[in-house]
C-alpha atoms as a PDB file:
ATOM      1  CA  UNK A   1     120.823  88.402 204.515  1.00  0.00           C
ATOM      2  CA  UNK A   2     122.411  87.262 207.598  1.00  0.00           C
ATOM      3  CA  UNK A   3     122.495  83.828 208.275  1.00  0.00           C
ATOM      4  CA  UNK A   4     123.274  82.040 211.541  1.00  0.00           C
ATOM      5  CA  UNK A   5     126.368  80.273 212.548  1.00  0.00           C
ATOM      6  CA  UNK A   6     126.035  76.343 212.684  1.00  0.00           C
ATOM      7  CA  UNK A   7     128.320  76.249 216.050  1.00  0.00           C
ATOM      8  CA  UNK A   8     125.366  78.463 217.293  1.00  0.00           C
ATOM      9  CA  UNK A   9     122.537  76.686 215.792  1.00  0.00           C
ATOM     10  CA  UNK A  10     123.246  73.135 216.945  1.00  0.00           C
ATOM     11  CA  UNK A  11     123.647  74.607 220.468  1.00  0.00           C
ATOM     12  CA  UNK A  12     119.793  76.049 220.019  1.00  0.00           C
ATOM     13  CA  UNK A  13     119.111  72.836 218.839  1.00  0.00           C
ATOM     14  CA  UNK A  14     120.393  71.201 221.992  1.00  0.00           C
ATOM     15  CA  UNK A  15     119.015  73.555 224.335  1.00  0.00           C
ATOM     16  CA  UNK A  16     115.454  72.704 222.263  1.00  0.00           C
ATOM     17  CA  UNK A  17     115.466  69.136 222.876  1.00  0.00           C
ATOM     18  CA  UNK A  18     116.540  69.670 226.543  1.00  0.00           C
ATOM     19  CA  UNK A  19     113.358  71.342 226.813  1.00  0.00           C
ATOM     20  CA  UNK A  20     111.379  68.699 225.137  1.00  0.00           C
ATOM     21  CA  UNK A  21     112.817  66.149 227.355  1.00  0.00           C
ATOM     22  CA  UNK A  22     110.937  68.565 230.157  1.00  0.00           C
ATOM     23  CA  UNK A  23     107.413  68.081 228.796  1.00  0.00           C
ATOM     24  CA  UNK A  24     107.742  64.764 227.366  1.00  0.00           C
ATOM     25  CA  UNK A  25     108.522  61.618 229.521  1.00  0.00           C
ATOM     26  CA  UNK A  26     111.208  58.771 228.993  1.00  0.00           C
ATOM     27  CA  UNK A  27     114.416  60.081 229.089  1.00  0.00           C
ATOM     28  CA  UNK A  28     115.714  59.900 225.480  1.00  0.00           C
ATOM     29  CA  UNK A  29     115.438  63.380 223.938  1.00  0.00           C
ATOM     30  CA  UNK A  30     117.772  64.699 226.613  1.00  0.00           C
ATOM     31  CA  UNK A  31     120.481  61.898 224.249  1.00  0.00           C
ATOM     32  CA  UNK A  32     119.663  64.213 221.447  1.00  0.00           C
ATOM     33  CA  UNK A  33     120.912  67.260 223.094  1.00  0.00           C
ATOM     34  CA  UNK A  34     123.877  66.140 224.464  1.00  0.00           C
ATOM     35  CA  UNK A  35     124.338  64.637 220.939  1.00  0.00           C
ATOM     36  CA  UNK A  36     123.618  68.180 219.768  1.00  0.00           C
ATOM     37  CA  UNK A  37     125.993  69.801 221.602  1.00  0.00           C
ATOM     38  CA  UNK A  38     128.996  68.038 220.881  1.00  0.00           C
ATOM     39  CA  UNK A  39     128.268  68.181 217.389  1.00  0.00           C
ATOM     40  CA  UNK A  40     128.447  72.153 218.111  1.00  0.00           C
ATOM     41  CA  UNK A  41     131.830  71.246 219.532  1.00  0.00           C
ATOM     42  CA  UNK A  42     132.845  69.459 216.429  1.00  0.00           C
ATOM     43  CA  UNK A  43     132.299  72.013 214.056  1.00  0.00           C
ATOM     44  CA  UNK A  44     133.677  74.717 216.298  1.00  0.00           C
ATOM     45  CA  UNK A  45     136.718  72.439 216.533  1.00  0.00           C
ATOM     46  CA  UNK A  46     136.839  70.748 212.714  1.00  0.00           C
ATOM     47  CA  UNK A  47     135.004  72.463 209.520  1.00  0.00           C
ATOM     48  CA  UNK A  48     132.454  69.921 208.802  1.00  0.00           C
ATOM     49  CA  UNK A  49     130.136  69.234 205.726  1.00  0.00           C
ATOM     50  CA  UNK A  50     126.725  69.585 206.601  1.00  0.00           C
ATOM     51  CA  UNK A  51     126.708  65.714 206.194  1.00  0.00           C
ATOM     52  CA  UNK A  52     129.366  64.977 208.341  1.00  0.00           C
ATOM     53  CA  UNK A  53     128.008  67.118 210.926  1.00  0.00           C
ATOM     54  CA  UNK A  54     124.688  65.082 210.717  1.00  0.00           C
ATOM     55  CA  UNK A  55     126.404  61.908 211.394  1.00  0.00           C
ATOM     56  CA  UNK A  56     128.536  63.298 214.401  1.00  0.00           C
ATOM     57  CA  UNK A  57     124.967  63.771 215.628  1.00  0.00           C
ATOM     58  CA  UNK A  58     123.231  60.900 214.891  1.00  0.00           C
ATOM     59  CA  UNK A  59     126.533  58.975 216.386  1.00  0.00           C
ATOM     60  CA  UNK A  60     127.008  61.353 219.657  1.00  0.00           C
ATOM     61  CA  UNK A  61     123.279  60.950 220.511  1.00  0.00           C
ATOM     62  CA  UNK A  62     123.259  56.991 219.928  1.00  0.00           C
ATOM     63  CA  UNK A  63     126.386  56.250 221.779  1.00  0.00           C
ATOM     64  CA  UNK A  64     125.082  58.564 224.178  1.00  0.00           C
ATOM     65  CA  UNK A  65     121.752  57.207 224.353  1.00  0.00           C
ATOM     66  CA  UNK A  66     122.736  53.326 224.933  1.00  0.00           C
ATOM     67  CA  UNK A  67     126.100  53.973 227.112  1.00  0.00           C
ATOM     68  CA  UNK A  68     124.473  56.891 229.817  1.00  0.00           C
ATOM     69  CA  UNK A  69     120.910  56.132 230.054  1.00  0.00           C
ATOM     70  CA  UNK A  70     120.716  53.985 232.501  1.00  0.00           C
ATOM     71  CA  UNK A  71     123.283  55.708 234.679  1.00  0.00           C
ATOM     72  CA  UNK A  72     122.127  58.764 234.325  1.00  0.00           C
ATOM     73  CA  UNK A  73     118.254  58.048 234.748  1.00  0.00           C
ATOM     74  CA  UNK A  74     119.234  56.417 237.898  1.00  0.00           C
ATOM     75  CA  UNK A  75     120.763  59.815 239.397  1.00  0.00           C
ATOM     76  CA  UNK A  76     118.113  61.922 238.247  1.00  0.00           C
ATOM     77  CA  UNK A  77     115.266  59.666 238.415  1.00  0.00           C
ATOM     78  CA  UNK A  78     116.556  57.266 241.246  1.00  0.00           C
ATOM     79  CA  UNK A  79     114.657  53.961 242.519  1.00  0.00           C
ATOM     80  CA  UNK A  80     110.907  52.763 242.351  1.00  0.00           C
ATOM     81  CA  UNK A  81     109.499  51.965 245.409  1.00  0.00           C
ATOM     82  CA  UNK A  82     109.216  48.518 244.506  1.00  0.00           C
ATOM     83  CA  UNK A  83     112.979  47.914 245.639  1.00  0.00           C
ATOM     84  CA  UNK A  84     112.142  49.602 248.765  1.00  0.00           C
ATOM     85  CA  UNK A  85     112.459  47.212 251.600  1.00  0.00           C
ATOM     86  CA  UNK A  86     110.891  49.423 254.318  1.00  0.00           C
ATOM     87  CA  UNK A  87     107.054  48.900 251.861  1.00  0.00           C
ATOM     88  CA  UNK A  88     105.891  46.301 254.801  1.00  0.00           C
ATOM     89  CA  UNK A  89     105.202  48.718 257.664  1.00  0.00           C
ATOM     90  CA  UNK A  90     104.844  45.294 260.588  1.00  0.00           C
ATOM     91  CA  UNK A  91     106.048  41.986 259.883  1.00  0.00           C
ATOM     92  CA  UNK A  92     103.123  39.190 259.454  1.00  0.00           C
ATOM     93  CA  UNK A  93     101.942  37.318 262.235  1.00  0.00           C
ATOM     94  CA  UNK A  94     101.842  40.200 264.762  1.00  0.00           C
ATOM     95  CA  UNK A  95      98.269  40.526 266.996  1.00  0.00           C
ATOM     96  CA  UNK A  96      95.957  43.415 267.157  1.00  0.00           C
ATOM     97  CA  UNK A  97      92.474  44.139 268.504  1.00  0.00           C
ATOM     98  CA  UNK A  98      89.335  45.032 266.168  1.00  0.00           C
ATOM     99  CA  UNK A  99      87.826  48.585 266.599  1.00  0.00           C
ATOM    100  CA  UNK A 100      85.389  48.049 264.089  1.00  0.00           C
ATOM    101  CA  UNK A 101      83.277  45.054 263.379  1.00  0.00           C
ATOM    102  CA  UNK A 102      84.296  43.125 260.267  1.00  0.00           C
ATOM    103  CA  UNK A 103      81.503  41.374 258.676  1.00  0.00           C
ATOM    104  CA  UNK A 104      82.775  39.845 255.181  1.00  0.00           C
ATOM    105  CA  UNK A 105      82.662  40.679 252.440  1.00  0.00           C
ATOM    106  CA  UNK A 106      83.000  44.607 253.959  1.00  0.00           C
ATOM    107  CA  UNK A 107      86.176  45.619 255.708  1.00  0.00           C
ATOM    108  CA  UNK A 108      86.689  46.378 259.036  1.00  0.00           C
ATOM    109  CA  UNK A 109      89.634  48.306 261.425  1.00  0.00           C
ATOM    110  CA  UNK A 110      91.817  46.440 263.274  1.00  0.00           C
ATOM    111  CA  UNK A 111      95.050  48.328 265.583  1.00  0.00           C
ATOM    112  CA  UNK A 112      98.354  46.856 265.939  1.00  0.00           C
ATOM    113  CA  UNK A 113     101.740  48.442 265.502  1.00  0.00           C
ATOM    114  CA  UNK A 114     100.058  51.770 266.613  1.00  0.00           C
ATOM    115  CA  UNK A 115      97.969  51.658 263.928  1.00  0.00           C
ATOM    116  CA  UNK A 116      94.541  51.251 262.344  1.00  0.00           C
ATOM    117  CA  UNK A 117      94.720  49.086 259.288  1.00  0.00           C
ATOM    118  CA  UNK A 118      91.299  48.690 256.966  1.00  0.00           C
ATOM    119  CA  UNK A 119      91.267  44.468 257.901  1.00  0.00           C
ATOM    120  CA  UNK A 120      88.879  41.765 256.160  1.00  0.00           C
ATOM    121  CA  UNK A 121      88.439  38.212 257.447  1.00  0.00           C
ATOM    122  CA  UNK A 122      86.929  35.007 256.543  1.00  0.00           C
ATOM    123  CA  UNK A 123      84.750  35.315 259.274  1.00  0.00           C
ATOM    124  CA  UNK A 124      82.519  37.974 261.497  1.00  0.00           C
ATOM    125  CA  UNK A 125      84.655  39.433 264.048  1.00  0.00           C
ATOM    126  CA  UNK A 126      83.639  42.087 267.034  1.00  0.00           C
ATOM    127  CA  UNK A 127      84.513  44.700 268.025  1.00  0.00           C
ATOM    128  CA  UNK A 128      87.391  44.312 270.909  1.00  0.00           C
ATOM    129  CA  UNK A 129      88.250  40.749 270.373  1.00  0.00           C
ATOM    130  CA  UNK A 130      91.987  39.564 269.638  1.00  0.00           C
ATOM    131  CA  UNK A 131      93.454  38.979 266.049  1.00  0.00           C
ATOM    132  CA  UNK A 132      96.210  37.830 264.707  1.00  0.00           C
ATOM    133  CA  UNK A 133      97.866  39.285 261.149  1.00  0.00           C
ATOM    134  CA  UNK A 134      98.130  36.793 258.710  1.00  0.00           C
ATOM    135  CA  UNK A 135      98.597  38.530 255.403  1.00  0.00           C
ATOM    136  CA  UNK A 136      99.561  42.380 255.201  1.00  0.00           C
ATOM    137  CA  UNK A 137      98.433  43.621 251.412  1.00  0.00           C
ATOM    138  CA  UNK A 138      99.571  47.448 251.023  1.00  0.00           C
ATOM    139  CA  UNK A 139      97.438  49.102 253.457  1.00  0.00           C
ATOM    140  CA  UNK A 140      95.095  46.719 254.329  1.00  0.00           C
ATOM    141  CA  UNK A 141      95.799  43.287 256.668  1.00  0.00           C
ATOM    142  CA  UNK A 142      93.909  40.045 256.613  1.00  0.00           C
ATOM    143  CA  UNK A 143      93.243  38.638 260.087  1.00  0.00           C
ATOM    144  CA  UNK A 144      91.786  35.672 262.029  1.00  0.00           C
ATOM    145  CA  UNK A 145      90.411  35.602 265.380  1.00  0.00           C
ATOM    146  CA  UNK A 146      93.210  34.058 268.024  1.00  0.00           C
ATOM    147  CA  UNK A 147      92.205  30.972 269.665  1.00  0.00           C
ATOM    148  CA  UNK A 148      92.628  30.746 273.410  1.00  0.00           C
ATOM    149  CA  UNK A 149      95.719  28.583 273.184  1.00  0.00           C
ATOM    150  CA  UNK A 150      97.402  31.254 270.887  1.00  0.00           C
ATOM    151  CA  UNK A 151      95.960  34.168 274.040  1.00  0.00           C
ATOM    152  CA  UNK A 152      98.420  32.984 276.427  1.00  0.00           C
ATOM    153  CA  UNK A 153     101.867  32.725 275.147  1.00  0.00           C
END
């Protein structure tokens, strides 16, 4: 009975947990493989006990594990959008004009910066009158109606 070379089985082994690391999310079995691999490297290289073959595994995929995770989940992964500082689309405290009436607690639509934002205010506002931005959540803005001081500058 033929049996299988362990150079060749801890490379299946690797190329197994690489495509675990597909279906499952994380980032950590991919460790494993690498850790899999070199231990296919090792015994191509040395003639290891079965044990000692175990622990160049368990060690590869560790040191792995805590030293390149980060780093590499960064390149393949990259940044959330969180740490994107383009999220706010207009700064606060711009103006716009009301399209649709907003009578709390529903939402109207107010345009500024090109565009119609869903808007809520403390008070009923109509349609066409002047607001200004004073809280930008996301996709929706909070507003307030501009006084007639506030018109003119």
């Amino acid at each position: 009975m033929p049996s299988i070379s362990p150079i060749l089985a801890w490379f299946l082994v690797g190329i197994a947990f690489f495509v675990f690391e597909l279906a499952l999310p994380g980032f950590i079995i991919f460790f494993f493989g690498i850790g899999a691999w070199c231990t296919a490297l090792a015994v191509f290289l040395l003639d290891l006990s079965l044990s000692a073959q175990l622990g160049v595994f368990l060690v590869t995929s560790l040191i792995t594990l805590f030293l390149l995770r980060k780093y590499i989940q960064a390149v393949f992964i990259g940044t959330s959008q969180s740490d994107d500082p383009y999220i706010k689309a207009q700064p606060v405290s711009d103006s716009g004009v009301v399209t649709e009436d907003i009578i709390p607690p529903a939402k109207g639509r107010v345009k500024f910066g090109g565009s119609f934002w869903k808007a809520e205010a403390d008070m009923p506002i109509k349609t066409g009158a002047t607001v200004k931005i004073i809280e930008q959540n996301n996709l929706e803005v909070k507003v307030r109606l501009l006084s007639e001081n506030e018109e003119e500058k």
